[in-house]
PDB file of N, CA and C in Angstrom:
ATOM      1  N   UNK A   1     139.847  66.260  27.705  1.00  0.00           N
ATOM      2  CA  UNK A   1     141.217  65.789  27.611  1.00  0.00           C
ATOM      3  C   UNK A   1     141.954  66.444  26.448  1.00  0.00           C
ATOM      4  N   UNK A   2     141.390  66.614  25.182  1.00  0.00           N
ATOM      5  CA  UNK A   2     142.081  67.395  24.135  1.00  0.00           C
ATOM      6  C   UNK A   2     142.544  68.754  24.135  1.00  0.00           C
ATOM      7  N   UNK A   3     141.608  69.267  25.432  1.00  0.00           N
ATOM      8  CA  UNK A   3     141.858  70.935  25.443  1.00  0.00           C
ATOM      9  C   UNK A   3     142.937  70.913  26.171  1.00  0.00           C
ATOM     10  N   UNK A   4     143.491  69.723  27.317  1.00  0.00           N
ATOM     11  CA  UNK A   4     144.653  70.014  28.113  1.00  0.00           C
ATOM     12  C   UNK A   4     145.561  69.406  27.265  1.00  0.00           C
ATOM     13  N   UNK A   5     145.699  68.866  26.898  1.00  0.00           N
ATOM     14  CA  UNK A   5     147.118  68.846  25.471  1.00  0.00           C
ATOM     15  C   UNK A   5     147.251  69.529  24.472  1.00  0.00           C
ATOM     16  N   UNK A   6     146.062  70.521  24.635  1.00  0.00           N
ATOM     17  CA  UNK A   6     146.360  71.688  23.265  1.00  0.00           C
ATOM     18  C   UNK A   6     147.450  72.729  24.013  1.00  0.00           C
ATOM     19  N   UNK A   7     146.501  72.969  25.436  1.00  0.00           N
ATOM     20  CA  UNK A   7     147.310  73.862  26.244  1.00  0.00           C
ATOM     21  C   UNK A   7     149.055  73.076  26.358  1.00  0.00           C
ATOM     22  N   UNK A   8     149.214  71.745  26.643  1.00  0.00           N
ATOM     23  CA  UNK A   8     150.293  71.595  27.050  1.00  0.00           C
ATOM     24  C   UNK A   8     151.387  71.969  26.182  1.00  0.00           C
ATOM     25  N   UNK A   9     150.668  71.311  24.566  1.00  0.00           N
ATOM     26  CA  UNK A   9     151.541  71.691  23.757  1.00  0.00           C
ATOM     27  C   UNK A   9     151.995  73.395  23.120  1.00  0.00           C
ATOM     28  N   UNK A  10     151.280  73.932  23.444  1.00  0.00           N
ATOM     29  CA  UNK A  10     151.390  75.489  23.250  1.00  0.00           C
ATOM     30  C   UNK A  10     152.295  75.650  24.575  1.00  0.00           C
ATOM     31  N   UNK A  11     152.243  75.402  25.809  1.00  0.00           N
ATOM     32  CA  UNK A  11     152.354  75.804  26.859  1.00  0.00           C
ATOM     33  C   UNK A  11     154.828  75.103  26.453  1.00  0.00           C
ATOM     34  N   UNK A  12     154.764  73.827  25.731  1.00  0.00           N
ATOM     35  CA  UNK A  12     156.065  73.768  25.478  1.00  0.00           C
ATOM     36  C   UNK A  12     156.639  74.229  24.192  1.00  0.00           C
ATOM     37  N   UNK A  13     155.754  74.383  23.025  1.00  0.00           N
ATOM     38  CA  UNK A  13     156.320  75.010  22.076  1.00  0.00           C
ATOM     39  C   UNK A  13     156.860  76.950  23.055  1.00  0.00           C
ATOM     40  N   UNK A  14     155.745  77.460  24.321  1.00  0.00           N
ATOM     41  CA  UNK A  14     156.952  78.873  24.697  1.00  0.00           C
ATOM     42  C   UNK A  14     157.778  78.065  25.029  1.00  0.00           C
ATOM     43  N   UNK A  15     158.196  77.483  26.045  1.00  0.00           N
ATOM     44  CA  UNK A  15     159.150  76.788  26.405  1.00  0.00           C
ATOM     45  C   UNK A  15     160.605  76.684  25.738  1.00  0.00           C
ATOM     46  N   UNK A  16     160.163  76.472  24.446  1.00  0.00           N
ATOM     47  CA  UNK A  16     161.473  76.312  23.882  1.00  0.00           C
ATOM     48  C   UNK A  16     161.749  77.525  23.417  1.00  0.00           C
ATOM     49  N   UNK A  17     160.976  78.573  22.766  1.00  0.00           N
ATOM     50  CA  UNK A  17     160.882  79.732  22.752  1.00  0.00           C
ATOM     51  C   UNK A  17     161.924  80.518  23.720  1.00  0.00           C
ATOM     52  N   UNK A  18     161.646  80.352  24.825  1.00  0.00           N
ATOM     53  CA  UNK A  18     162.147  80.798  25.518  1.00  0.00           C
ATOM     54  C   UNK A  18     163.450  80.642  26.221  1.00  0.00           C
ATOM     55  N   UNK A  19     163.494  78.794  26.055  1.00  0.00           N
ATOM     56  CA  UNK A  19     164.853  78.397  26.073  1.00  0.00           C
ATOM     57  C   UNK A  19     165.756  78.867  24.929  1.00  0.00           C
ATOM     58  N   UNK A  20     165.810  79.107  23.956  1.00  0.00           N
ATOM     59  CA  UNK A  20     166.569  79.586  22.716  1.00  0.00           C
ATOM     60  C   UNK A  20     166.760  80.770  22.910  1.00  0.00           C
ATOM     61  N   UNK A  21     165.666  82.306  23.612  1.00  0.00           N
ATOM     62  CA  UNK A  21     165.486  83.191  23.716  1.00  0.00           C
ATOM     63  C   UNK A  21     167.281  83.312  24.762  1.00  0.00           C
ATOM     64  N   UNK A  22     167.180  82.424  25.482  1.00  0.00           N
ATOM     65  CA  UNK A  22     167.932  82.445  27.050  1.00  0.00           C
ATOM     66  C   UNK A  22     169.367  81.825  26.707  1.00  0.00           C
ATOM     67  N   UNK A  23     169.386  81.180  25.537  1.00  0.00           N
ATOM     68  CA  UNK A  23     170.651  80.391  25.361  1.00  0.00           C
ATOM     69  C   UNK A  23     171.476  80.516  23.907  1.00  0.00           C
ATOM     70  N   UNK A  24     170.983  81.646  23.306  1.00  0.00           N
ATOM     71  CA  UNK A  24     170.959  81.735  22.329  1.00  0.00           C
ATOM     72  C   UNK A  24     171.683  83.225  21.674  1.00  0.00           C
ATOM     73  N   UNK A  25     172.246  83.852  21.792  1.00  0.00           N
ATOM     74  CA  UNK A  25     172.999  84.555  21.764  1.00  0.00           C
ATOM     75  C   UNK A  25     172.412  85.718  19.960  1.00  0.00           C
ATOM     76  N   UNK A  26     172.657  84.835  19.377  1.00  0.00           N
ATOM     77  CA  UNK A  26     172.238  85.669  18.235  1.00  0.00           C
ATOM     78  C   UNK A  26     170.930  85.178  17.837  1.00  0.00           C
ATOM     79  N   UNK A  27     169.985  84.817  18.707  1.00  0.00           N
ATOM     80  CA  UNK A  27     168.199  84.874  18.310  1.00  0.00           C
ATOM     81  C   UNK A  27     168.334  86.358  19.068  1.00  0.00           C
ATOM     82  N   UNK A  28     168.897  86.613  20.384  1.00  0.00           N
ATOM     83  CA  UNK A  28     168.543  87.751  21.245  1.00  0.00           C
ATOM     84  C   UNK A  28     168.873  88.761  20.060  1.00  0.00           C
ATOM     85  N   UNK A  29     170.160  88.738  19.257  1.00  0.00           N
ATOM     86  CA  UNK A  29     170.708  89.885  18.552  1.00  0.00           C
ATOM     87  C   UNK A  29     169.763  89.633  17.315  1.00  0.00           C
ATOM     88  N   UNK A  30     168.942  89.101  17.044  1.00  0.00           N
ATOM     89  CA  UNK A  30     167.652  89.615  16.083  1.00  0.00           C
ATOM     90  C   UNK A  30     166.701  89.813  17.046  1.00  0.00           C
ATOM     91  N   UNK A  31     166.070  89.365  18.128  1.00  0.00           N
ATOM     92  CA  UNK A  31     165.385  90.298  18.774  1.00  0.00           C
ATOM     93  C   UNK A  31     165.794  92.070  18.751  1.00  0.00           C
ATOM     94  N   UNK A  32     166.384  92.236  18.965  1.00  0.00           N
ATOM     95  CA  UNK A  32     167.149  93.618  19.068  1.00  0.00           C
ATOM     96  C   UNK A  32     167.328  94.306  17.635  1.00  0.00           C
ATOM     97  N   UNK A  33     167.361  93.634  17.002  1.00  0.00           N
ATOM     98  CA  UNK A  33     167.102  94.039  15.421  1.00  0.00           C
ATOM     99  C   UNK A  33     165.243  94.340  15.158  1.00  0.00           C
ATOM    100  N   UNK A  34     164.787  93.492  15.298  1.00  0.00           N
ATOM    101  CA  UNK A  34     163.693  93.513  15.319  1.00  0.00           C
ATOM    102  C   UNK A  34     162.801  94.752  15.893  1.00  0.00           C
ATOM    103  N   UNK A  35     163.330  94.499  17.305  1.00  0.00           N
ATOM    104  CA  UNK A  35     162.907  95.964  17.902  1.00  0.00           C
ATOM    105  C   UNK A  35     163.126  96.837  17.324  1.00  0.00           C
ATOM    106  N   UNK A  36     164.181  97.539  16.500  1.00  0.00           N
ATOM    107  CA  UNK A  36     164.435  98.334  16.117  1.00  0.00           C
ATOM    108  C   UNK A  36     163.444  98.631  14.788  1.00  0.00           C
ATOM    109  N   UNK A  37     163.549  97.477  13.915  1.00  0.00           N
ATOM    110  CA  UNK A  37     162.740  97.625  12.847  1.00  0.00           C
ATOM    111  C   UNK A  37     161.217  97.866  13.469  1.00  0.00           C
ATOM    112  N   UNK A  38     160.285  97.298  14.239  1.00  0.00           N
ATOM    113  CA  UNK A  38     159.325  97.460  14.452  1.00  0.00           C
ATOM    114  C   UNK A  38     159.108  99.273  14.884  1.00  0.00           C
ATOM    115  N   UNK A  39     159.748  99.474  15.669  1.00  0.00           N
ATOM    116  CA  UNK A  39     159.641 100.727  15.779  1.00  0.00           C
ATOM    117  C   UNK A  39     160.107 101.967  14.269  1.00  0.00           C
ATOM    118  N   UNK A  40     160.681 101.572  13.929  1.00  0.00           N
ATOM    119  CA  UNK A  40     161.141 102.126  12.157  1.00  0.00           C
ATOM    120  C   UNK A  40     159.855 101.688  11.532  1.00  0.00           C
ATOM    121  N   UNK A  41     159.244 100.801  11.678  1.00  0.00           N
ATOM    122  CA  UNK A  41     157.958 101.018  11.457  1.00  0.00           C
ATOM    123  C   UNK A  41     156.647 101.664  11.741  1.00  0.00           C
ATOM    124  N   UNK A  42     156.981 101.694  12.666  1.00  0.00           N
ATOM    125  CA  UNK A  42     155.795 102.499  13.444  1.00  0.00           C
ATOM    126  C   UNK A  42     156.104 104.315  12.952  1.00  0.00           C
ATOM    127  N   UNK A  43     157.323 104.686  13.307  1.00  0.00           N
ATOM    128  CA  UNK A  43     157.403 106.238  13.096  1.00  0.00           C
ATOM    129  C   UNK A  43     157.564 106.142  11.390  1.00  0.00           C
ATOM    130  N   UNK A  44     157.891 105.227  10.278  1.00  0.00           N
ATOM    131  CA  UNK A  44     157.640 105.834   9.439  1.00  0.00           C
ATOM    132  C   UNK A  44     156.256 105.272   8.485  1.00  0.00           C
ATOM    133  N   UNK A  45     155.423 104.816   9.274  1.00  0.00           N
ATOM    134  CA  UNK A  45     154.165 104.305   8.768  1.00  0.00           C
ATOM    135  C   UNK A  45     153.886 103.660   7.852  1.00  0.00           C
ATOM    136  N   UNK A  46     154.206 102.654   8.162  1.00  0.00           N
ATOM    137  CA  UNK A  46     154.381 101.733   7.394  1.00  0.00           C
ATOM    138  C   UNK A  46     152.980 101.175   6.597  1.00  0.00           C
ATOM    139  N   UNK A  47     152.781 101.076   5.358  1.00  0.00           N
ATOM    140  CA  UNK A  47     151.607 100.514   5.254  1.00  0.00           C
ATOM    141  C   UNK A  47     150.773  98.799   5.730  1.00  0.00           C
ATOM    142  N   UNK A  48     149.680  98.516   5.459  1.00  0.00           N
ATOM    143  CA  UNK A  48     149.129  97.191   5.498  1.00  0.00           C
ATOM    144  C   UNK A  48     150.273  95.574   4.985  1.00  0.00           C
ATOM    145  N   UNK A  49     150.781  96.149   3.845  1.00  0.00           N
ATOM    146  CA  UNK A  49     151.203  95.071   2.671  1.00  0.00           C
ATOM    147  C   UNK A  49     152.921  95.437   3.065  1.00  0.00           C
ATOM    148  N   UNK A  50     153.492  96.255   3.677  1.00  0.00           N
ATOM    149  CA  UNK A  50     154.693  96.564   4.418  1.00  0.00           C
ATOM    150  C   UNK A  50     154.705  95.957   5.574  1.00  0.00           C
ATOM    151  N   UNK A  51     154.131  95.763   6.281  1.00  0.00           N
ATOM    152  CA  UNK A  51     153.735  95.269   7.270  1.00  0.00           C
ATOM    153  C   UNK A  51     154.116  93.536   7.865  1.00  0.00           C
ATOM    154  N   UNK A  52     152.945  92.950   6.770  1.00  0.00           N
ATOM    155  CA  UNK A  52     152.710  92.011   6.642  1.00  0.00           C
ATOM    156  C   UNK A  52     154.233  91.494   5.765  1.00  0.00           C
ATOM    157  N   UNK A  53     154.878  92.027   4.859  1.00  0.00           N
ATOM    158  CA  UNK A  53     156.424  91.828   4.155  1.00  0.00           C
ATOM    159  C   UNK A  53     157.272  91.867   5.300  1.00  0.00           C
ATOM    160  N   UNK A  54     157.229  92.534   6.247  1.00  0.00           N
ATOM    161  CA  UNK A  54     158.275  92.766   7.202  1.00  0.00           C
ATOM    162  C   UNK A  54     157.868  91.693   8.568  1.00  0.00           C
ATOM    163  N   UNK A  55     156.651  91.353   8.799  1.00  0.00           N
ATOM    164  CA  UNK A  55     156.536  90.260   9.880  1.00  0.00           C
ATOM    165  C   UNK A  55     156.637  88.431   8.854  1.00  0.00           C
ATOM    166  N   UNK A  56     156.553  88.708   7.835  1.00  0.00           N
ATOM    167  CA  UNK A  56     156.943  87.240   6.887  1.00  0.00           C
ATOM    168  C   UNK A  56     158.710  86.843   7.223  1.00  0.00           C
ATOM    169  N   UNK A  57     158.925  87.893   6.941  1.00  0.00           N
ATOM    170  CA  UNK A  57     160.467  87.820   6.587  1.00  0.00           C
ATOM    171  C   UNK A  57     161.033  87.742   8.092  1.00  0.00           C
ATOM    172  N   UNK A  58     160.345  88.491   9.156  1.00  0.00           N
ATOM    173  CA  UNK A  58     160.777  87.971  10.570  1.00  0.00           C
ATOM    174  C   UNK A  58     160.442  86.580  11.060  1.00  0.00           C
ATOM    175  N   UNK A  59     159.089  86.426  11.014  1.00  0.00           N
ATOM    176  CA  UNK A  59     158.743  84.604  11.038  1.00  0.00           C
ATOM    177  C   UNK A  59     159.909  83.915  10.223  1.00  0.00           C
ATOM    178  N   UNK A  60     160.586  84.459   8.945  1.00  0.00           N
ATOM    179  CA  UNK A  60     161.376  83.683   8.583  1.00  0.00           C
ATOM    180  C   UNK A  60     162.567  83.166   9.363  1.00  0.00           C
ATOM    181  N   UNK A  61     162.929  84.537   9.652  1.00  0.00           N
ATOM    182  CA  UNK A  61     164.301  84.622   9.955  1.00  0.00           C
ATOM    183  C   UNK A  61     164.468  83.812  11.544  1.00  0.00           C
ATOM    184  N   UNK A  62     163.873  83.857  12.135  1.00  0.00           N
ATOM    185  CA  UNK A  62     163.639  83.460  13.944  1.00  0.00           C
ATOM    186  C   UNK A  62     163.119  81.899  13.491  1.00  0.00           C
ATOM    187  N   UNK A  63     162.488  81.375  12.590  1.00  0.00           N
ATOM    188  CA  UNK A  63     162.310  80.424  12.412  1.00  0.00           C
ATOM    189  C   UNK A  63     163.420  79.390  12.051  1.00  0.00           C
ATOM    190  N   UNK A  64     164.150  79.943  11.351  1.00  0.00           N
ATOM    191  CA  UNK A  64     165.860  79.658  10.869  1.00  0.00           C
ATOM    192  C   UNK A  64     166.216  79.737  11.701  1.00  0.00           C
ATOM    193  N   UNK A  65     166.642  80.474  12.871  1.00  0.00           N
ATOM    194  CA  UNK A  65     167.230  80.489  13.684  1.00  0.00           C
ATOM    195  C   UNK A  65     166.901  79.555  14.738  1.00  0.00           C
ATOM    196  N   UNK A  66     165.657  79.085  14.667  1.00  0.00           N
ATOM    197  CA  UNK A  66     165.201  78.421  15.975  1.00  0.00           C
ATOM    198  C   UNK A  66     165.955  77.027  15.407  1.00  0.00           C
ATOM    199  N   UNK A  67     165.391  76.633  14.285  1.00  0.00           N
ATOM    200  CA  UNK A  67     165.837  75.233  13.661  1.00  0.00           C
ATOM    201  C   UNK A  67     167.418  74.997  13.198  1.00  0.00           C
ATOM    202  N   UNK A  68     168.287  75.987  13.103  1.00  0.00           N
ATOM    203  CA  UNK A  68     169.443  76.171  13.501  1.00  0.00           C
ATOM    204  C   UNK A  68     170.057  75.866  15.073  1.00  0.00           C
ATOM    205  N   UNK A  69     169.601  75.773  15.485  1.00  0.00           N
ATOM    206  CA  UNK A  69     169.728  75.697  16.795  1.00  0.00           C
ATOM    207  C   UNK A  69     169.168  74.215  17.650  1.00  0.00           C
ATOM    208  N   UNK A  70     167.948  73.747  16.454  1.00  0.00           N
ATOM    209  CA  UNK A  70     167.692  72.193  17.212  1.00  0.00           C
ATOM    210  C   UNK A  70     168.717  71.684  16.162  1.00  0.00           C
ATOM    211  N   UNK A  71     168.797  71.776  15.174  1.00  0.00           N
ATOM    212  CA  UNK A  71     170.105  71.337  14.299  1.00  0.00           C
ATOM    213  C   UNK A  71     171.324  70.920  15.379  1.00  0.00           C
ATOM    214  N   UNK A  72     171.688  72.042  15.625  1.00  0.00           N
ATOM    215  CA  UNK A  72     172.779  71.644  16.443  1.00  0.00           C
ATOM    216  C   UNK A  72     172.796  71.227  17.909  1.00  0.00           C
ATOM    217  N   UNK A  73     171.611  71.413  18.497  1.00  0.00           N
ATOM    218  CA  UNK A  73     171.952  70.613  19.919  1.00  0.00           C
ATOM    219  C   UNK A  73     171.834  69.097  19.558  1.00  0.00           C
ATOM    220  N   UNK A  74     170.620  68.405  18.545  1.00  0.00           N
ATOM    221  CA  UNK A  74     170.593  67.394  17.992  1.00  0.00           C
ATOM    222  C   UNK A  74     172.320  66.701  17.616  1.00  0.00           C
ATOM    223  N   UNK A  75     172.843  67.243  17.138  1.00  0.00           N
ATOM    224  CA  UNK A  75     174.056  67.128  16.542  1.00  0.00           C
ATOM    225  C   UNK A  75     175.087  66.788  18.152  1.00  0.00           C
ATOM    226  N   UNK A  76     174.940  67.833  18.542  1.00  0.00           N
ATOM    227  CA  UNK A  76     175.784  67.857  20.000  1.00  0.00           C
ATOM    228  C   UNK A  76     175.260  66.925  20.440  1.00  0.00           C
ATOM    229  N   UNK A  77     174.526  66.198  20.793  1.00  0.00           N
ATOM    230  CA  UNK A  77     173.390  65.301  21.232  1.00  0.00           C
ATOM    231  C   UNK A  77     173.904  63.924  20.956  1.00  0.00           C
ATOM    232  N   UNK A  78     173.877  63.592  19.731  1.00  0.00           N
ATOM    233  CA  UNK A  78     174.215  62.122  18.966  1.00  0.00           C
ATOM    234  C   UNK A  78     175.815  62.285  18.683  1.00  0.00           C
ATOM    235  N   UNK A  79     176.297  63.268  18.238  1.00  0.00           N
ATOM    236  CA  UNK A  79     178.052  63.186  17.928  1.00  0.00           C
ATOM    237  C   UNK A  79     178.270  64.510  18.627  1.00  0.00           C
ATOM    238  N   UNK A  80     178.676  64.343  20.245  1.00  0.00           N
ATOM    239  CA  UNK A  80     179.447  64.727  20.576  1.00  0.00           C
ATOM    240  C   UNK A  80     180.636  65.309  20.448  1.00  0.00           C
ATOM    241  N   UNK A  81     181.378  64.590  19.878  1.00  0.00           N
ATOM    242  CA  UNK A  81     183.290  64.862  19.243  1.00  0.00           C
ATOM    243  C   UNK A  81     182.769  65.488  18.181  1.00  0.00           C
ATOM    244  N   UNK A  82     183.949  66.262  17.321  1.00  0.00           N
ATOM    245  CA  UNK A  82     184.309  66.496  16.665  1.00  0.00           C
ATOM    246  C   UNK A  82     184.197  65.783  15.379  1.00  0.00           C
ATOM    247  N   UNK A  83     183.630  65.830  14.109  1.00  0.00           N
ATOM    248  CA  UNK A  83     183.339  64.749  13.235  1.00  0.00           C
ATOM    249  C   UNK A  83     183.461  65.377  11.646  1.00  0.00           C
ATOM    250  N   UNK A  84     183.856  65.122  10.895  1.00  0.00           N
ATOM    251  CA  UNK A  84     183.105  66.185   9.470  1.00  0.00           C
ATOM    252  C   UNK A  84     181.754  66.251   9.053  1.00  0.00           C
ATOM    253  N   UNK A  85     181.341  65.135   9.385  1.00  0.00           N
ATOM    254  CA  UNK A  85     179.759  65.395   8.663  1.00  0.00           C
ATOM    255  C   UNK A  85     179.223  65.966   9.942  1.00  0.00           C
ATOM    256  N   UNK A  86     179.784  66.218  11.073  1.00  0.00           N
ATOM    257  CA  UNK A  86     178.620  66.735  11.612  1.00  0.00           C
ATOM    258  C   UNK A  86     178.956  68.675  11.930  1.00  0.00           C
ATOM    259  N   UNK A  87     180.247  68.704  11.418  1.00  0.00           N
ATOM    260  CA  UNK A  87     180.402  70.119  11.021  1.00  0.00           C
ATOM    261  C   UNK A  87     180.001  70.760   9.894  1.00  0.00           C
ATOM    262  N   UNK A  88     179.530  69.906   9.150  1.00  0.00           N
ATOM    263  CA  UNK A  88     179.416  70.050   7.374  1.00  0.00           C
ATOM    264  C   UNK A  88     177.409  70.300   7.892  1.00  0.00           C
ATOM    265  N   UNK A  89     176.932  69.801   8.575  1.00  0.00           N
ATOM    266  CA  UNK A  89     175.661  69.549   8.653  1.00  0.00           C
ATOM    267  C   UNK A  89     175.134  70.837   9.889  1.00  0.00           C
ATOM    268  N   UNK A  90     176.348  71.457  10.880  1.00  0.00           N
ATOM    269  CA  UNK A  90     175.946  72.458  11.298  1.00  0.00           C
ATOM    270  C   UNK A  90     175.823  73.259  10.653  1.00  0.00           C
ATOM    271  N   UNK A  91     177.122  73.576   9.760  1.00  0.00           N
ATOM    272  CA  UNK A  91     177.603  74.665   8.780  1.00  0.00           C
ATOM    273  C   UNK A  91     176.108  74.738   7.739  1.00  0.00           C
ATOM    274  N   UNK A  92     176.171  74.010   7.216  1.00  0.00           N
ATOM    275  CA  UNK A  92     174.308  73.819   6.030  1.00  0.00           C
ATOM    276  C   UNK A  92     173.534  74.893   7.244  1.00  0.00           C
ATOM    277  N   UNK A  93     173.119  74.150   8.269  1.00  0.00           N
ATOM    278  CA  UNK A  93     172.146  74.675   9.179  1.00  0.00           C
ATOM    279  C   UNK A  93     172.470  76.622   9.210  1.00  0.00           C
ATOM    280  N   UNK A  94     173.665  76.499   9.562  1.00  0.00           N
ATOM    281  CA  UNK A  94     174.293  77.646   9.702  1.00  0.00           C
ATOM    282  C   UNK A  94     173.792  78.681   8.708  1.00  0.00           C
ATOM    283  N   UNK A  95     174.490  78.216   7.720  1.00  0.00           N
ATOM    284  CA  UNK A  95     174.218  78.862   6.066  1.00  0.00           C
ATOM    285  C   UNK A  95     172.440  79.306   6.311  1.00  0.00           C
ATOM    286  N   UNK A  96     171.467  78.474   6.318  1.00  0.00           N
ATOM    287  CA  UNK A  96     170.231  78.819   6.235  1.00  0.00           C
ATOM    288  C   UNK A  96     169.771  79.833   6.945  1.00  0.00           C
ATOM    289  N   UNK A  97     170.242  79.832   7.998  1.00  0.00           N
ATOM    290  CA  UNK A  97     170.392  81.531   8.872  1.00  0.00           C
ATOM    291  C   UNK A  97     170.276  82.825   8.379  1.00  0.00           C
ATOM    292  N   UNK A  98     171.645  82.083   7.577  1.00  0.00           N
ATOM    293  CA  UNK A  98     172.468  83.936   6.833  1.00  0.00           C
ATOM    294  C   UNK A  98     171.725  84.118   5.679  1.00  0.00           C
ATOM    295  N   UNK A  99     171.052  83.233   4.838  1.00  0.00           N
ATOM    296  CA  UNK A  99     170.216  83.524   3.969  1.00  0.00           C
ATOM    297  C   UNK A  99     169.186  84.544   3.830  1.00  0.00           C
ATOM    298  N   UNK A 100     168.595  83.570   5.016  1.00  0.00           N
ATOM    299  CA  UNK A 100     167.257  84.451   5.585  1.00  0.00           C
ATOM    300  C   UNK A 100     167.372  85.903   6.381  1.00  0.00           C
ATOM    301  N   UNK A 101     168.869  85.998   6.882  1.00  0.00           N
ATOM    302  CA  UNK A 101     168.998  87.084   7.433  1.00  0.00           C
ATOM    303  C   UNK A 101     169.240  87.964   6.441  1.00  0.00           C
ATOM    304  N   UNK A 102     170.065  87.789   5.212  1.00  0.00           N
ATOM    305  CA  UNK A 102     170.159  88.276   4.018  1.00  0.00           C
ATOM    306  C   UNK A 102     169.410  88.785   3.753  1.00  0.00           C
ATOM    307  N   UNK A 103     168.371  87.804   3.367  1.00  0.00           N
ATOM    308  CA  UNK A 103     167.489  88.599   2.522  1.00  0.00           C
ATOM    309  C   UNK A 103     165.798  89.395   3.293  1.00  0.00           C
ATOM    310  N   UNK A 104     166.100  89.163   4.828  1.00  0.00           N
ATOM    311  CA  UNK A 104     165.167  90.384   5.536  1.00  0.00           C
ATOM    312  C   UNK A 104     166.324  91.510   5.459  1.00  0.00           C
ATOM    313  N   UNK A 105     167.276  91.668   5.050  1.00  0.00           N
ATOM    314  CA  UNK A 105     167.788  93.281   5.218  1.00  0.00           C
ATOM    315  C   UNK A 105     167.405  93.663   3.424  1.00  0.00           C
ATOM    316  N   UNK A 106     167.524  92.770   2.472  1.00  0.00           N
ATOM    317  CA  UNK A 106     167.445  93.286   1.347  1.00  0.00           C
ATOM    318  C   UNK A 106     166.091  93.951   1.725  1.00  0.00           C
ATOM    319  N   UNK A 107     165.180  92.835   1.765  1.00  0.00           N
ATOM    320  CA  UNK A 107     163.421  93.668   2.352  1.00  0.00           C
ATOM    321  C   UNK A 107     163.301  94.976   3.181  1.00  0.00           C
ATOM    322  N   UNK A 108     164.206  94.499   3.943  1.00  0.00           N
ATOM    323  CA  UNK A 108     164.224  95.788   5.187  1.00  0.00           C
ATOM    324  C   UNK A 108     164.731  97.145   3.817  1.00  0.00           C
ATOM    325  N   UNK A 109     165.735  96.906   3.246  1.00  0.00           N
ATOM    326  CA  UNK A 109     166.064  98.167   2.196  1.00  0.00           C
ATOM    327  C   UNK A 109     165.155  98.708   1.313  1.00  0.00           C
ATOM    328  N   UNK A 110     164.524  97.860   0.943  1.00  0.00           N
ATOM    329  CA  UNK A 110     163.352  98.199   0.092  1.00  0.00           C
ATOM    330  C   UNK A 110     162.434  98.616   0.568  1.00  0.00           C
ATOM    331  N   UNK A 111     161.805  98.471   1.998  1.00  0.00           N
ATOM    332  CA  UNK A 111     160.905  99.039   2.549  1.00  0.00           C
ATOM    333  C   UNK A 111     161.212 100.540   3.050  1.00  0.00           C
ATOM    334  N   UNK A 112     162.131 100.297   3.836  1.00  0.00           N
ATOM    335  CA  UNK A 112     162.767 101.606   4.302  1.00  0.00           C
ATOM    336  C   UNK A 112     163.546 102.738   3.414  1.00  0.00           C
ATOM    337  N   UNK A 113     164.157 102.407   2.842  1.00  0.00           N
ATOM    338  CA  UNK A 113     165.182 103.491   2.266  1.00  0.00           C
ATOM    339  C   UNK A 113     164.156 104.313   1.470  1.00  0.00           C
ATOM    340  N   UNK A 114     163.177 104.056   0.279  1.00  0.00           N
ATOM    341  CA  UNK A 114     162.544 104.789  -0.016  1.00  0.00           C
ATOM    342  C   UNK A 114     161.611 106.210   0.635  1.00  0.00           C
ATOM    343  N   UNK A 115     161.243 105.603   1.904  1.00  0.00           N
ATOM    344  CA  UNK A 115     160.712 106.092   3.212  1.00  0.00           C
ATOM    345  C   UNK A 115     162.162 107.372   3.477  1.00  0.00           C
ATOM    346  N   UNK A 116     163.065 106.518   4.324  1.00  0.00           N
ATOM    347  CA  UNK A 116     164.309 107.880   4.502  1.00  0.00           C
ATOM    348  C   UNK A 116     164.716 108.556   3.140  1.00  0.00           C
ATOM    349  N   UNK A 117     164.701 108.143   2.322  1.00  0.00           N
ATOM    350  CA  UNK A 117     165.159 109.132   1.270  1.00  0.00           C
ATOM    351  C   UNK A 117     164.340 110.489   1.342  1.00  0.00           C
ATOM    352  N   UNK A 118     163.200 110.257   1.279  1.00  0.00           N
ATOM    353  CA  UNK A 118     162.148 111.365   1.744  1.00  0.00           C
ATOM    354  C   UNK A 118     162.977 112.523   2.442  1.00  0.00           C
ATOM    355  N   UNK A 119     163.550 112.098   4.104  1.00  0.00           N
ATOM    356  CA  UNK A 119     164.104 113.250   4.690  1.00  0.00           C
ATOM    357  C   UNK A 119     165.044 113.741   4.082  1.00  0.00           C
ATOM    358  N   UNK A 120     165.652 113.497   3.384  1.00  0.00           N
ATOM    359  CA  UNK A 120     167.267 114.009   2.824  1.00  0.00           C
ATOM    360  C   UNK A 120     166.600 114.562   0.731  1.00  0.00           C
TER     361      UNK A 120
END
């Protein structure tokens, strides 16, 4: 019985994965970022400890984004209308996004630019 609720629960944590993936507009536009970086990784060889800096900071960022996103259907959910605290409480959610997106491009600069400087 424990192994089929391990599966179930893995089986809805994709689920939502995938619902966010599908409804979600700017998780897709860091997917697409992502892609890009992963492959910027690959052709400029990235080391072990580069690596592992650049998939932290993605777990970050998609993680923000996911919980940004139960933030606000939650919100849509219980206050419907229009309210201040519950714009004030997307906006927070919001903010935590851009943070994290922030600061994977600072990472992303530090990893990379040293790398392209090389060609030039």
């Amino acid at each position: 019985m424990k192994g089929k609720k391990h599966g179930i629960g893995f089986r809805h944590a994709l689920d939502g994965i995938l619902q966010v993936m599908k409804s979600e507009r700017n998780f897709r536009i860091h997917l697409v970022f992502i892609g890009i970086v992963m492959v910027a990784g690959i052709v400029l060889s990235l080391n072990r400890l580069e690596w592992v800096t650049i998939l932290v900071v993605i777990g970050l960022v998609l993680t923000a984004e996911m919980c940004n996103t139960t933030i606000e259907k939650i919100i849509d959910y219980v206050k419907p209308d229009i309210h201040p605290s519950a714009k004030a409480i997307k906006d927070i959610a919001a903010g935590s996004v851009l943070i994290a997106a922030f600061i994977s491009v600072i990472v992303g600069f530090l990893i990379f630019l040293p790398k392209l400087w090389k060609f030039f």
